[in-house]
N, C-alpha and C. Protein backbone atom coordinates (compact mmCIF):
# COMPACT_ATOMS: atom_id res chain seq x y z
N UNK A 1 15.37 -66.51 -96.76
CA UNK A 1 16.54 -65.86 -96.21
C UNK A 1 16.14 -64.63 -95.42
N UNK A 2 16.93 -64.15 -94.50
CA UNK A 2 16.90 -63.10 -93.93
C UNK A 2 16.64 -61.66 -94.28
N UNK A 3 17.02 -60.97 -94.10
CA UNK A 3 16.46 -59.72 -94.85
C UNK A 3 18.25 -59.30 -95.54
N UNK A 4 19.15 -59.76 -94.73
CA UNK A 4 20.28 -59.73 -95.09
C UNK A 4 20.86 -61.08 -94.58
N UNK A 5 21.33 -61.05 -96.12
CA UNK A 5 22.52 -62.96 -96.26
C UNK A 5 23.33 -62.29 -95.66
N UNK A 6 23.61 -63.97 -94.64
CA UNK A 6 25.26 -64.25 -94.17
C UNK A 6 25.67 -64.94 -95.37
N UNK A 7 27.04 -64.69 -94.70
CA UNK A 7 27.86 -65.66 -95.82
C UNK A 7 27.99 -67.18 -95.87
N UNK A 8 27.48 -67.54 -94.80
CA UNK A 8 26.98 -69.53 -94.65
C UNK A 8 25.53 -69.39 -95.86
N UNK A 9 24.70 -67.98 -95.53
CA UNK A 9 23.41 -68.42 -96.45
C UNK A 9 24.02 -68.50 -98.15
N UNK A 10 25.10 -67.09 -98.27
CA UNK A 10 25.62 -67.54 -99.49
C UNK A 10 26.35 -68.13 -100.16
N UNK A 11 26.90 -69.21 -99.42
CA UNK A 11 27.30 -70.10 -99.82
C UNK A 11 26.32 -71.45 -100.15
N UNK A 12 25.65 -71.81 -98.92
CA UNK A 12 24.63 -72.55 -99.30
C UNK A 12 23.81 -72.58 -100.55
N UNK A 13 23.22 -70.86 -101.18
CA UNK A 13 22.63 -70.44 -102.36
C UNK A 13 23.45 -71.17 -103.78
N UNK A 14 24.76 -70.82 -103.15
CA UNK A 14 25.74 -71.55 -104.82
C UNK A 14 25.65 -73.25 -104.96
N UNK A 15 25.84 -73.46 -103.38
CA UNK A 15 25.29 -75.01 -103.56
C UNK A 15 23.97 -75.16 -104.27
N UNK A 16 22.86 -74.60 -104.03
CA UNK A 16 21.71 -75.08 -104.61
C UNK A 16 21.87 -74.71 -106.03
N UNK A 17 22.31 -74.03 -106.82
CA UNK A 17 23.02 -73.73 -108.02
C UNK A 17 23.54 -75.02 -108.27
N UNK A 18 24.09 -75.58 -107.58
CA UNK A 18 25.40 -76.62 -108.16
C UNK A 18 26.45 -76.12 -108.33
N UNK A 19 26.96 -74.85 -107.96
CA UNK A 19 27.85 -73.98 -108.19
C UNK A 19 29.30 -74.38 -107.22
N UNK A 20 30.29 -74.54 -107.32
CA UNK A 20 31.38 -75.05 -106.59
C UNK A 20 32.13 -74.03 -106.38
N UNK A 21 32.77 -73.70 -104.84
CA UNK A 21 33.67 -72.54 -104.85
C UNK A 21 34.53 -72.98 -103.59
N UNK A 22 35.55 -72.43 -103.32
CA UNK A 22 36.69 -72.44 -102.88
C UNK A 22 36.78 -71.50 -101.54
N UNK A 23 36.36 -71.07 -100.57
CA UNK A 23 36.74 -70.39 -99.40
C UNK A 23 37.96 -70.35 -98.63
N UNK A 24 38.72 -69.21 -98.49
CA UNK A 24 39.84 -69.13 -98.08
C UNK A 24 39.92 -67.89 -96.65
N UNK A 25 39.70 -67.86 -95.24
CA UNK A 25 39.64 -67.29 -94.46
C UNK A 25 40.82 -66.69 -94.23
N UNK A 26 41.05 -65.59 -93.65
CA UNK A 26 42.16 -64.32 -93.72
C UNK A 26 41.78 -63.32 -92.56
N UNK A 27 42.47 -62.75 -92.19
CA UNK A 27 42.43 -61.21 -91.62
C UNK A 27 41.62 -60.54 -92.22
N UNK A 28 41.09 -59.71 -91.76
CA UNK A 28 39.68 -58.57 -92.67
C UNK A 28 40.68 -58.15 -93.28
N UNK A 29 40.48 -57.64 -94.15
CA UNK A 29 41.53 -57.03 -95.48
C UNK A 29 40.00 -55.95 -96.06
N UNK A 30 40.36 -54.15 -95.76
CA UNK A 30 39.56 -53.41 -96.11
C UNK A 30 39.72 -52.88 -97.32
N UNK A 31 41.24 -52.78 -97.91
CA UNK A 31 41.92 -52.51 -98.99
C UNK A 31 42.33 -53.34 -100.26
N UNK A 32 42.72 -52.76 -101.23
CA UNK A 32 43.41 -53.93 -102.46
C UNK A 32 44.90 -54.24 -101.89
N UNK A 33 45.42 -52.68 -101.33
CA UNK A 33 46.56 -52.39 -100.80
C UNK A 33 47.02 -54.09 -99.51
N UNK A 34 45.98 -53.57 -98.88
CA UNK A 34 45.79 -55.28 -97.91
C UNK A 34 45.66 -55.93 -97.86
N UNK A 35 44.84 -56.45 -99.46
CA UNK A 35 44.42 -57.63 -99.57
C UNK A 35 45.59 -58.42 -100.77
N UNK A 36 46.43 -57.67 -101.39
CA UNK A 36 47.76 -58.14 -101.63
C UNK A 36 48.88 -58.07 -101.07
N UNK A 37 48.75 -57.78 -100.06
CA UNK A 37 50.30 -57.71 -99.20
C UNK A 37 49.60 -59.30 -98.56
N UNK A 38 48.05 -59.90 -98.29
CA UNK A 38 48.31 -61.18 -97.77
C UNK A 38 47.62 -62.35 -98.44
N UNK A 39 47.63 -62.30 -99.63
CA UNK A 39 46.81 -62.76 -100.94
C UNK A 39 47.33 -64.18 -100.66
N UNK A 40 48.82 -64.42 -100.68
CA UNK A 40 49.41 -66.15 -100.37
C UNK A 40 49.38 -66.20 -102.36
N UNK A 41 48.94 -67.49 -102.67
CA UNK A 41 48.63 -68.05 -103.67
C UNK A 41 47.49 -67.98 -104.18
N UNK A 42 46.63 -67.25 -103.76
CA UNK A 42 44.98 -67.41 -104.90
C UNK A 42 45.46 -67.27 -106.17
N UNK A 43 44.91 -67.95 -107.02
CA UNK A 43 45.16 -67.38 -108.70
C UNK A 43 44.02 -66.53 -108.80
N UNK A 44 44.13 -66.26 -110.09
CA UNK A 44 42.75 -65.70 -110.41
C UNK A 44 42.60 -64.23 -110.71
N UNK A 45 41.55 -63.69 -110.84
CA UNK A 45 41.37 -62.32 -111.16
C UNK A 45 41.22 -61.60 -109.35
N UNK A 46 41.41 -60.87 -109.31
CA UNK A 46 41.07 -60.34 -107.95
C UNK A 46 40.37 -59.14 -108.04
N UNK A 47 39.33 -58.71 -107.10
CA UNK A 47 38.20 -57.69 -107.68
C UNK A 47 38.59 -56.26 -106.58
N UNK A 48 38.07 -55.27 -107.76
CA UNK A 48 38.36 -54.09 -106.96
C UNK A 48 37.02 -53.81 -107.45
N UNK A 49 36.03 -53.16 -105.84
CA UNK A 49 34.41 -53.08 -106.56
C UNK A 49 34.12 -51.44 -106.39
N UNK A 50 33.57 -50.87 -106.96
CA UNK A 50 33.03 -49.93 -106.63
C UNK A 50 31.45 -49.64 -106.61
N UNK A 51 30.73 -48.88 -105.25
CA UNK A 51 29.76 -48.82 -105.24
C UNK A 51 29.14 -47.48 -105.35
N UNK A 52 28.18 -46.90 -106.28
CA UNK A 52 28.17 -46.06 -107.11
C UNK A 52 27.00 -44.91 -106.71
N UNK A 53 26.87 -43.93 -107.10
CA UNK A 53 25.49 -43.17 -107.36
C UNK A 53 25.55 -42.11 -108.29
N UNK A 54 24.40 -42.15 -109.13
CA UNK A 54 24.15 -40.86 -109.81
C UNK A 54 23.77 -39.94 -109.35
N UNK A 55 23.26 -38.69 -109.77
CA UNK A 55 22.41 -37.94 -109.57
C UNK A 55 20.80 -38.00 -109.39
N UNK A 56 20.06 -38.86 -109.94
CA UNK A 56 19.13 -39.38 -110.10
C UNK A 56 18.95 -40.54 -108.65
N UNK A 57 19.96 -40.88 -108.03
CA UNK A 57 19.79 -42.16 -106.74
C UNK A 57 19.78 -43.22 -107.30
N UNK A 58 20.55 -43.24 -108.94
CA UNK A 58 20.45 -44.57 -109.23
C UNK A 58 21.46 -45.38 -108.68
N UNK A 59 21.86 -46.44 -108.06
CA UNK A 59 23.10 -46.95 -108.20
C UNK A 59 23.86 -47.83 -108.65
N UNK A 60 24.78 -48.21 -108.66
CA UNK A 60 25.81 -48.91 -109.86
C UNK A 60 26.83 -49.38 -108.68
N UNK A 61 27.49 -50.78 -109.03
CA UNK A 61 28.33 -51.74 -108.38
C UNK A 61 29.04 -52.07 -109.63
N UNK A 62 29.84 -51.63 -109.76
CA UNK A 62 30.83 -51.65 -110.94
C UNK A 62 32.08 -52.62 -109.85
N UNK A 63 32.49 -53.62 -110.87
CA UNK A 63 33.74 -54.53 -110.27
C UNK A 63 34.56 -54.44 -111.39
N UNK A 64 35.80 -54.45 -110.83
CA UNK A 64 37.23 -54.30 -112.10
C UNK A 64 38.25 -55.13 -111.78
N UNK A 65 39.10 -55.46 -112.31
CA UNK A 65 40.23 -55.83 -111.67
C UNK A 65 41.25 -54.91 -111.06
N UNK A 66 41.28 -55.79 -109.60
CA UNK A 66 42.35 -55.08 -108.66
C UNK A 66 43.48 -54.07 -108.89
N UNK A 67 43.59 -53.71 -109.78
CA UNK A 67 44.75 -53.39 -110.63
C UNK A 67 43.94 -52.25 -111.54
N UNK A 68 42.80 -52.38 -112.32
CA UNK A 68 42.39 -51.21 -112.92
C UNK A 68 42.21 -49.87 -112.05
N UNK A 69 42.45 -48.99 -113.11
CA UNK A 69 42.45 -47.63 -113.11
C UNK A 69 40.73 -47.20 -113.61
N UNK A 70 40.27 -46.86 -113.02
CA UNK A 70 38.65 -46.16 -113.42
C UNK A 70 38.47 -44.68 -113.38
N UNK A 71 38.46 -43.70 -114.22
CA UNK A 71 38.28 -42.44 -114.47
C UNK A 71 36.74 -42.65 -114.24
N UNK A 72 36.91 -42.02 -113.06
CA UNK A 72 35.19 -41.70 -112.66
C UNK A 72 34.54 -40.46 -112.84
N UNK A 73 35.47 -39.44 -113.33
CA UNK A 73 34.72 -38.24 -114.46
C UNK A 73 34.22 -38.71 -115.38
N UNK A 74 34.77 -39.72 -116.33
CA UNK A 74 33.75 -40.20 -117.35
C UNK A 74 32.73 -41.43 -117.25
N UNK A 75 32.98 -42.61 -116.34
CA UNK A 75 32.36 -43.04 -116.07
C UNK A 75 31.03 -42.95 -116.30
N UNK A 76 30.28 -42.37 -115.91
CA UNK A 76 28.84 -42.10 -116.00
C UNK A 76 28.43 -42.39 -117.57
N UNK A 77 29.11 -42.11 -118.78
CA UNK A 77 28.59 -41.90 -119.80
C UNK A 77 28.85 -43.28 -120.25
N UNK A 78 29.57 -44.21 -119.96
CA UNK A 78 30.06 -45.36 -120.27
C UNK A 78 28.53 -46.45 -119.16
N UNK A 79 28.55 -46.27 -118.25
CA UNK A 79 27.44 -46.99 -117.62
C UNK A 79 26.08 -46.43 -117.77
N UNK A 80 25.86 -45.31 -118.33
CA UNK A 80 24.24 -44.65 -118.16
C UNK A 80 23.80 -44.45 -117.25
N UNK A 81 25.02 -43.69 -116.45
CA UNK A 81 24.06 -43.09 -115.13
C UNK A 81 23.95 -41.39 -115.59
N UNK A 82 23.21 -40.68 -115.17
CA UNK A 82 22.54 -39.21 -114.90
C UNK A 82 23.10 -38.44 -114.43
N UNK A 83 24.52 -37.88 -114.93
CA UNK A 83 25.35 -36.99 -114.50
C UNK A 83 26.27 -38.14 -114.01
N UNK A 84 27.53 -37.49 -113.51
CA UNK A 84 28.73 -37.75 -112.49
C UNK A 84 28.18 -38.84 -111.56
N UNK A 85 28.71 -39.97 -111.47
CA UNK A 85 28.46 -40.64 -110.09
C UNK A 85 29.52 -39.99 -109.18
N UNK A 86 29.18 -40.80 -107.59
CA UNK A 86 29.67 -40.22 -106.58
C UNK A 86 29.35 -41.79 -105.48
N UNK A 87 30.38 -41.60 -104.63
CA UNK A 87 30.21 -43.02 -103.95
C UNK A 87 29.00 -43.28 -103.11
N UNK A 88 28.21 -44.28 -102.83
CA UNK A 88 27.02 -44.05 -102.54
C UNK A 88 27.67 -44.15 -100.79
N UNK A 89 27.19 -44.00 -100.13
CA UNK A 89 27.29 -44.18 -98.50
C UNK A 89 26.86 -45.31 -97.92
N UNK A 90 27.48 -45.45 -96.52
CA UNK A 90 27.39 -46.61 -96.28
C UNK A 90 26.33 -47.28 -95.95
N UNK A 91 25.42 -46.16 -95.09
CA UNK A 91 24.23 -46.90 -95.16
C UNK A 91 23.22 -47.65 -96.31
N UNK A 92 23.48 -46.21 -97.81
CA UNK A 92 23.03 -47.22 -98.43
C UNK A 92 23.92 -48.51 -98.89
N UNK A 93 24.99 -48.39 -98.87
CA UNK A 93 25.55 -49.95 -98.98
C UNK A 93 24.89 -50.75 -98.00
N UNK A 94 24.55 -50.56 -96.71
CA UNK A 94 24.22 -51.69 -96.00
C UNK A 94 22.83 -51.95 -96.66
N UNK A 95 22.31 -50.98 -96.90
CA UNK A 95 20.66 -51.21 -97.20
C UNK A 95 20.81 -52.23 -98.10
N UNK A 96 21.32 -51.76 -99.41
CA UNK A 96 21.03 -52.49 -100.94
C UNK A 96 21.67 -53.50 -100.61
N UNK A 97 22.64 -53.78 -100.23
CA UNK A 97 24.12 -54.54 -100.91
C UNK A 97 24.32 -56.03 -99.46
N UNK A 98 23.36 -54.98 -98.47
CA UNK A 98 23.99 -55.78 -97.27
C UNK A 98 25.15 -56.31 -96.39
N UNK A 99 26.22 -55.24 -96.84
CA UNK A 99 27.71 -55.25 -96.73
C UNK A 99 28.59 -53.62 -96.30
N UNK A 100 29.57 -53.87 -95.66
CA UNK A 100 29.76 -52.51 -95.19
C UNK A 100 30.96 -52.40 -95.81
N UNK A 101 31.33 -50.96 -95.84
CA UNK A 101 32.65 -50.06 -96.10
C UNK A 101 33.33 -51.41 -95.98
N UNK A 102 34.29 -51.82 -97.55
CA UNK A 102 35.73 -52.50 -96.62
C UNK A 102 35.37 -53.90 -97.04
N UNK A 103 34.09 -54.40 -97.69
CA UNK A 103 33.56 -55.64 -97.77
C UNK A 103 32.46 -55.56 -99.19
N UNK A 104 32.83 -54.83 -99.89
CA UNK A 104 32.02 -54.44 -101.28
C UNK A 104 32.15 -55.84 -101.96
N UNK A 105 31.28 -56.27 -102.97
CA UNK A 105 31.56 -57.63 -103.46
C UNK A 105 30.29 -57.73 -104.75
N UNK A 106 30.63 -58.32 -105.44
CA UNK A 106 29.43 -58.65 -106.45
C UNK A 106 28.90 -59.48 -105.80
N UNK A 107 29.03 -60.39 -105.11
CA UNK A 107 28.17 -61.38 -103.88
C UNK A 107 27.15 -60.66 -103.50
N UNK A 108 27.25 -59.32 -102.84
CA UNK A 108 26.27 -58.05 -102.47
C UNK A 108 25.07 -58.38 -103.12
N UNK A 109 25.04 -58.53 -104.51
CA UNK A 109 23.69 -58.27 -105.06
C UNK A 109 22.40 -59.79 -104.35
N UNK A 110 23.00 -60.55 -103.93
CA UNK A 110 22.18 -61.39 -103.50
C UNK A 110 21.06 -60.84 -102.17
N UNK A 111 21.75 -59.50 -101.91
CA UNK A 111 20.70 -58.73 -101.10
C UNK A 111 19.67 -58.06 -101.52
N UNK A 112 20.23 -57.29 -102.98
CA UNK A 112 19.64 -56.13 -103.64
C UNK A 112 18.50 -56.88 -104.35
N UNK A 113 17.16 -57.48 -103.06
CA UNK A 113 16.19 -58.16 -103.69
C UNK A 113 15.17 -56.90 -104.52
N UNK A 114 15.13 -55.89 -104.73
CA UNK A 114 14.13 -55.07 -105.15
C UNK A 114 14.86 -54.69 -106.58
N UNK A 115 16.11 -55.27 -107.05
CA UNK A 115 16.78 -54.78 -108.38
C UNK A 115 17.24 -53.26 -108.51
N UNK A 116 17.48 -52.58 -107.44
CA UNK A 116 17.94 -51.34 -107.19
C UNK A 116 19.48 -50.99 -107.67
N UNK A 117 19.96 -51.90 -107.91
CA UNK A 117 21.66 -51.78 -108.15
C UNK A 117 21.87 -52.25 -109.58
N UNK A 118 22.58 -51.68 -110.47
CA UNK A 118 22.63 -51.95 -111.67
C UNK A 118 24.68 -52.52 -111.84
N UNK A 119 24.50 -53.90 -112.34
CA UNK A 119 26.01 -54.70 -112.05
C UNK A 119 26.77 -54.51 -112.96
N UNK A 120 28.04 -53.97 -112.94
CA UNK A 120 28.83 -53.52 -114.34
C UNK A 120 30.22 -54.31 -114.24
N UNK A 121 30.11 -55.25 -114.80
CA UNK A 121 31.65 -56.24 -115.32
C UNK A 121 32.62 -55.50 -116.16
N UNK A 122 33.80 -55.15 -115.67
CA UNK A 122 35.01 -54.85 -116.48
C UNK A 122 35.40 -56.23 -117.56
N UNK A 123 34.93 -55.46 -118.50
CA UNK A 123 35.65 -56.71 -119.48
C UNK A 123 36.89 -57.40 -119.38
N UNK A 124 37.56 -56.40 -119.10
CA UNK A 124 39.12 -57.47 -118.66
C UNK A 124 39.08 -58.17 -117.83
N UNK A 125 38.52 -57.92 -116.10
CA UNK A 125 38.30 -59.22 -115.08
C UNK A 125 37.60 -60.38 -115.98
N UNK A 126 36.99 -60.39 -116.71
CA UNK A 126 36.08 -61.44 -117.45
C UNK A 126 37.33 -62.41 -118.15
N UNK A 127 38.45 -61.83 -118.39
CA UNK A 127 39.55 -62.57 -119.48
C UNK A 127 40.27 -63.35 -117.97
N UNK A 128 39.79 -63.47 -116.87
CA UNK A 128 40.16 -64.25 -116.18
C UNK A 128 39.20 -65.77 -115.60
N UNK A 129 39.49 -66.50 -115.59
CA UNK A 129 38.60 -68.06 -115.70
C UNK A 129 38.09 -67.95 -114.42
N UNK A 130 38.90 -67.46 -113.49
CA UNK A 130 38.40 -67.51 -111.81
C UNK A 130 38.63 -66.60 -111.40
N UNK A 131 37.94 -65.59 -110.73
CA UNK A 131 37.58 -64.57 -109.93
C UNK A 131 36.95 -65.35 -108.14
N UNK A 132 37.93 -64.14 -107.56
CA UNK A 132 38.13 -63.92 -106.28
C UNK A 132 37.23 -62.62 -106.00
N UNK A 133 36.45 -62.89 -104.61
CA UNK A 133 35.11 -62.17 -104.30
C UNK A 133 35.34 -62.17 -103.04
N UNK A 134 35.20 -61.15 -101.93
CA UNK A 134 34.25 -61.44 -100.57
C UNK A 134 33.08 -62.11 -100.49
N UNK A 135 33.17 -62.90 -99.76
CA UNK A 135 31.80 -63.31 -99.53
C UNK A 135 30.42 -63.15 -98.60
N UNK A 136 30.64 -61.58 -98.92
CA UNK A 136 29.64 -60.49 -98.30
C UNK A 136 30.22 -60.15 -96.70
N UNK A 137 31.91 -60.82 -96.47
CA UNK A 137 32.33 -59.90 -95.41
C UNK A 137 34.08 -59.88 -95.76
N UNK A 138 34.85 -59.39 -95.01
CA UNK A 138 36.17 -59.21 -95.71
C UNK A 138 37.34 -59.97 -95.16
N UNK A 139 36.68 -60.91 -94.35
CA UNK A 139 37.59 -61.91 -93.20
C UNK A 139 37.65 -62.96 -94.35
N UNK A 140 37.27 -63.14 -95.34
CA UNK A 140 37.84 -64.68 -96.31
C UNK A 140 37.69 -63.87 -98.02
N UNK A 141 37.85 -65.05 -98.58
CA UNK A 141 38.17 -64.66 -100.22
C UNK A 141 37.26 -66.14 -100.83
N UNK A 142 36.37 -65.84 -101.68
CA UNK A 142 36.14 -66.64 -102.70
C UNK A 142 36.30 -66.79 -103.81
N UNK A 143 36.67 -68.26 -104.39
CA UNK A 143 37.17 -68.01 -105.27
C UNK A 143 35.78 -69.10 -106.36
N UNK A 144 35.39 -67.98 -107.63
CA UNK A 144 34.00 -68.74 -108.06
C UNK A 144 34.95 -68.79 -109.63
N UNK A 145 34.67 -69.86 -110.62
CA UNK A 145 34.57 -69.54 -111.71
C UNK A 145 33.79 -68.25 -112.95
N UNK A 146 34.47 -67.83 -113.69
CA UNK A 146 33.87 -66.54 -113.96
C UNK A 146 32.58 -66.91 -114.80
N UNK A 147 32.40 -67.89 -115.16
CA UNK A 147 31.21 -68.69 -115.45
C UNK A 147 29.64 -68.70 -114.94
N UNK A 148 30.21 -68.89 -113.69
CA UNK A 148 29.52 -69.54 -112.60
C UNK A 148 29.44 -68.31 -111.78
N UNK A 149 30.19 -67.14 -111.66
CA UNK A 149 29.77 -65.71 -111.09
C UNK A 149 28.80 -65.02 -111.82
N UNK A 150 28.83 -65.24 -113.24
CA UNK A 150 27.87 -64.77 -114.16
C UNK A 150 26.65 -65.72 -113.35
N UNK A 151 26.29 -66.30 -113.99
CA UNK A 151 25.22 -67.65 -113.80
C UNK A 151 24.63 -67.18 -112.33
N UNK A 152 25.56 -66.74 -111.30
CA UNK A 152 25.11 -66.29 -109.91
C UNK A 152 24.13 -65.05 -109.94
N UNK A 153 24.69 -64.01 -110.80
CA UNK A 153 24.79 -62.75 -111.65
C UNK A 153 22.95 -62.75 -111.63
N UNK A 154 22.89 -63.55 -113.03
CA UNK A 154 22.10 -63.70 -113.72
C UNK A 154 20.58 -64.34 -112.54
N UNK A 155 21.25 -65.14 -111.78
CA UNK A 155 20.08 -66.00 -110.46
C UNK A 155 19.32 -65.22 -110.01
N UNK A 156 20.45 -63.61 -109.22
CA UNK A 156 19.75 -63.16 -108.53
C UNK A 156 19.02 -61.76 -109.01
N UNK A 157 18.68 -61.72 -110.64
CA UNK A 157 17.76 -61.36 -111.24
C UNK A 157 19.17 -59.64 -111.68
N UNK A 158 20.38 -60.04 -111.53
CA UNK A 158 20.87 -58.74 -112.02
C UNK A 158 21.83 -59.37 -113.65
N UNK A 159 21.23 -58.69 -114.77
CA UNK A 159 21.99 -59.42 -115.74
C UNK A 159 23.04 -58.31 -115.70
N UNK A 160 24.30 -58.60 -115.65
CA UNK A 160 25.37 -57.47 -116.03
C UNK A 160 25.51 -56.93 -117.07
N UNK A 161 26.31 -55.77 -117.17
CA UNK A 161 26.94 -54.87 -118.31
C UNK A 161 27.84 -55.28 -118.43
N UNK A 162 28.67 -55.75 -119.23
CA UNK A 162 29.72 -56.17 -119.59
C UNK A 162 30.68 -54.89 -120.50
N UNK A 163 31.43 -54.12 -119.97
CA UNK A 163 31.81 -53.11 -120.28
C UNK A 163 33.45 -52.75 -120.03
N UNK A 164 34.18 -52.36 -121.24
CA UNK A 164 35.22 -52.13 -121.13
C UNK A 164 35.68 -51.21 -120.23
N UNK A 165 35.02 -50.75 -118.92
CA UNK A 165 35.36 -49.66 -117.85
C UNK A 165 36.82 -48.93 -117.49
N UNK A 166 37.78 -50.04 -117.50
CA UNK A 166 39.42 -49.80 -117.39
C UNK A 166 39.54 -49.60 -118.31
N UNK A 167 39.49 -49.84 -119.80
CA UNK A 167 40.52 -49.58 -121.05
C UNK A 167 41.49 -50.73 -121.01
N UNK A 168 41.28 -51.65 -120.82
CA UNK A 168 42.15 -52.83 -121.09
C UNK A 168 41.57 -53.75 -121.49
N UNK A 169 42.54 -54.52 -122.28
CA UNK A 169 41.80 -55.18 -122.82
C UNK A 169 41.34 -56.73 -122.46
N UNK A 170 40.83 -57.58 -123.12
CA UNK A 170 39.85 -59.06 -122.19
C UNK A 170 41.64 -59.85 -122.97
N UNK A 171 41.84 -60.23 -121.73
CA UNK A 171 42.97 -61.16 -122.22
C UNK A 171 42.32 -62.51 -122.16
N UNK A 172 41.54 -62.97 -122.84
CA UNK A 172 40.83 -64.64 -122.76
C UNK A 172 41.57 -65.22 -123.78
């Protein structure tokens, strides 16, 4: 692959997985705000991601559901980052993640070949069977089993945190 996946390469990647997913093309949608005013029918969990930094330059891609609330004063002590995070910038999003402002995605990590990004699952998105993703741009929606996003997770050498981040609870 390139130095940065398109989204034909990552899709292709889930095929070689055996992994089955659902693509649904849309208007760029930069917001949650935007991306439910034209959602239609997807079921599923829908992701609100955040991309992270400590003090230290560590960074963190924390995903929640669309709908969670994240106190990012405490944050840090709940993920093990080194003081207060703070949003990382865009360049480094393009660097690590391979995705810009507006197009954040756990898909991203299929870039972050050097293991630089540390992946943090809201336990509650997890109490959903299918999760909805960019697929490393913000013009469509994928929709992967939460199974099979793990299993993706896990491929491209990032095992997640599985962490109650919102305060809500795993409705499974």
């Amino acid at each position: 692959m390139s130095a940065t996946t398109t989204p034909d390469d990552l899709l292709a990647f889930l095929e070689r997985l055996g992994i089955s997913v659902s693509t649904v093309k849309h208007p760029p949608l930069n917001t949650v705000t935007e991306s439910q005013a034209l959602r239609g029918e997807l079921a599923g969990g829908h992701t609100k991601n955040l991309f992270l930094k400590d003090k230290k330059s560590q960074y963190f891609l924390v995903t929640v559901g669309e709908e969670a609330e994240v106190d990012l004063k405490a944050l840090h002590r709940l993920i093990g980052a080194s003081g207060r995070v703070s949003f990382g910038s865009a360049e480094a999003l393009m660097e690590l993640l391979g995705v810009r402002p507006g197009a954040v995605t756990a898909f991203g990590v299929i870039n972050d070949r050097d293991k630089r990004v540390k992946v943090v699952l809201d336990a509650s998105l997890l109490g959903h069977e299918v999760i909805n993703c960019h697929p490393l741009t913000n013009d469509a929606t994928t929709q992967i089993a939460r199974d099979d996003l793990l299993r993706f997770l896990k491929e491209t050498g990032h095992e997640p945190a599985i962490l109650n981040v919102s305060g809500g609870s795993p409705h499974l």
